[in-house]
Protein backbone atom coordinates (compact mmCIF):
# COMPACT_ATOMS: atom_id res chain seq x y z
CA UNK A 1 -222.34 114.59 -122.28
CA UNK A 2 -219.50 115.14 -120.17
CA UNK A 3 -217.38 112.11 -122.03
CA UNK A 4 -219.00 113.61 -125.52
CA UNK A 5 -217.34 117.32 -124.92
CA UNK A 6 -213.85 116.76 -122.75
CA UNK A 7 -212.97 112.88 -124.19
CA UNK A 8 -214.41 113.00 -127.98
CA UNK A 9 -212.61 110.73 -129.55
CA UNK A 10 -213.10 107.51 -126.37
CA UNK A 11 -216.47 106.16 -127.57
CA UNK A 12 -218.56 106.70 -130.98
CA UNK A 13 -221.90 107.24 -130.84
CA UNK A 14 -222.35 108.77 -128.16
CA UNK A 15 -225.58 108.71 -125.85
CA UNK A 16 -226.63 111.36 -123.72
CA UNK A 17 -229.88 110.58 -121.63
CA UNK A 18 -231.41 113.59 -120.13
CA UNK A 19 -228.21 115.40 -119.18
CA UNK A 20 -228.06 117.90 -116.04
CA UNK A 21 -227.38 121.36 -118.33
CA UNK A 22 -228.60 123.75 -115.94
CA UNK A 23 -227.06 122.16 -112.91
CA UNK A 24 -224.96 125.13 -110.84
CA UNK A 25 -226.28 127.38 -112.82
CA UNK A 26 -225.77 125.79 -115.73
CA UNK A 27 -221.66 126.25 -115.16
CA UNK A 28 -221.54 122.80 -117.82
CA UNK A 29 -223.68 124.30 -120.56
CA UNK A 30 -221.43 127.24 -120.25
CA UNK A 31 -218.59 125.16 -120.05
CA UNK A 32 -219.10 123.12 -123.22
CA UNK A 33 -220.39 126.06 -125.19
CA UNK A 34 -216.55 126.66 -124.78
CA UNK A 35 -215.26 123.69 -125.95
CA UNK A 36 -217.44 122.73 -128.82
CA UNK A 37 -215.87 125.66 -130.57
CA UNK A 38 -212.12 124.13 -130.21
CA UNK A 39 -213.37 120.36 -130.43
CA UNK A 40 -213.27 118.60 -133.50
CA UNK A 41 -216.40 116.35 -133.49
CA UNK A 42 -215.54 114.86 -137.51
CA UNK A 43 -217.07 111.25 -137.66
CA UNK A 44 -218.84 111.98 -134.07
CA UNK A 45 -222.30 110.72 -133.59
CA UNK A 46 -224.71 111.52 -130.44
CA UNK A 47 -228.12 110.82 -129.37
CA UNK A 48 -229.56 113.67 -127.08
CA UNK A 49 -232.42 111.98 -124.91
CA UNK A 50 -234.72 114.46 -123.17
CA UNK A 51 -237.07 113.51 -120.30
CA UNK A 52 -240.19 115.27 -121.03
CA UNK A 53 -241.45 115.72 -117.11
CA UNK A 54 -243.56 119.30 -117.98
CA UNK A 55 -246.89 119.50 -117.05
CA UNK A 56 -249.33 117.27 -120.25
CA UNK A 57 -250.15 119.21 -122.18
CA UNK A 58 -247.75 121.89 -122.22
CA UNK A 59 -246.27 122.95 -125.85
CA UNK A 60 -242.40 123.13 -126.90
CA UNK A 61 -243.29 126.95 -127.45
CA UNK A 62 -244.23 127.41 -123.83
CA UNK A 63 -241.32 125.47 -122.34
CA UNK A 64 -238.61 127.17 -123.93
CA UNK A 65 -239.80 130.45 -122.80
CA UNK A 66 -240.56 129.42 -119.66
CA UNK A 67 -238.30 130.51 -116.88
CA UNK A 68 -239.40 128.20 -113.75
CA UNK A 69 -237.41 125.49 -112.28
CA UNK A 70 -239.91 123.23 -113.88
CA UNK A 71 -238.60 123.63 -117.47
CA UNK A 72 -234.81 124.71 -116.58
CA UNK A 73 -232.79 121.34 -117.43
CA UNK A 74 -235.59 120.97 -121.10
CA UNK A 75 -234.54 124.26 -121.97
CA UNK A 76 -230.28 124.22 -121.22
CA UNK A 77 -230.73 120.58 -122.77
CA UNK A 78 -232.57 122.39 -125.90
CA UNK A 79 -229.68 125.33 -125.97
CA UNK A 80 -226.69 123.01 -125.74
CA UNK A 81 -228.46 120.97 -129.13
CA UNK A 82 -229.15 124.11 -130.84
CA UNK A 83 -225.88 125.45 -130.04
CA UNK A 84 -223.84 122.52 -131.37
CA UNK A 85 -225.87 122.61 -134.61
CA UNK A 86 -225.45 126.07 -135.49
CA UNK A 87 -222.42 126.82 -134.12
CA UNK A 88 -220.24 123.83 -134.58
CA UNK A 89 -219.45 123.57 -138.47
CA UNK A 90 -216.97 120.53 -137.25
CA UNK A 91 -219.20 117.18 -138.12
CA UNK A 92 -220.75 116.54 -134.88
CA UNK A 93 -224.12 114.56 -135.76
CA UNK A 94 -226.55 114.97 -133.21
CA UNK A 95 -230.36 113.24 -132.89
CA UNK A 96 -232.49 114.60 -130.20
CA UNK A 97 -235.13 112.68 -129.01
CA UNK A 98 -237.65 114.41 -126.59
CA UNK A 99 -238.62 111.04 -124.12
CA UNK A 100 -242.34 110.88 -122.70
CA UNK A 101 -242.38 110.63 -118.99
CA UNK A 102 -244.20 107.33 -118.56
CA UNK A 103 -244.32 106.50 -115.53
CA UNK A 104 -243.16 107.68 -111.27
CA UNK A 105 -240.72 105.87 -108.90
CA UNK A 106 -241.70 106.52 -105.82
CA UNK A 107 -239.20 105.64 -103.03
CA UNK A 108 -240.73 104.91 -99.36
């Protein structure tokens, strides 16, 4: 994501797996929520991956108004997608792609 926002023009498509958003209170989201609107992102392709590591069971509708640490990243990762499509008229074409968490590394 970071390459995507501050060096758009280095790589197209771009693929963002599951991208730290909220980190330090979410100072990045913020961060490329400024930049989008002076980027030009014309011929720009991205694929958003999102781990989904909620609870099973647990609707979109719940997460996104959930405010625990267990949905934080899903829901900056969700913001920073919505705010590229409906704020940036410039050509950026994004695909999300919400990943199922299938299965845990365990480290001894």
């Amino acid at each position: 994501m970071n390459t995507l926002i501050n060096h758009t023009k280095l790589f197209n498509p771009y693929v963002c797996i599951d991208p730290s958003m909220s980190y330090d209170e979410m100072i990045f989201l913020k961060a490329t929520k400024k930049m989008v609107a002076k980027k030009d992102f014309t011929g720009i392709s991205s694929n958003l991956g999102i781990t989904n590591s909620v609870q099973e069971g647990m609707e979109l509708k719940t997460i996104l108004t959930d405010t625990t640490m267990d949905t934080e990243n899903m829901c900056a990762i969700f913001e920073t997608d919505k705010f590229i499509r409906t704020e940036n008229q410039k050509g950026c074409s994004m695909t999300v792609n919400i990943m199922p968490m299938t299965h845990t590394i365990s480290f001894l």
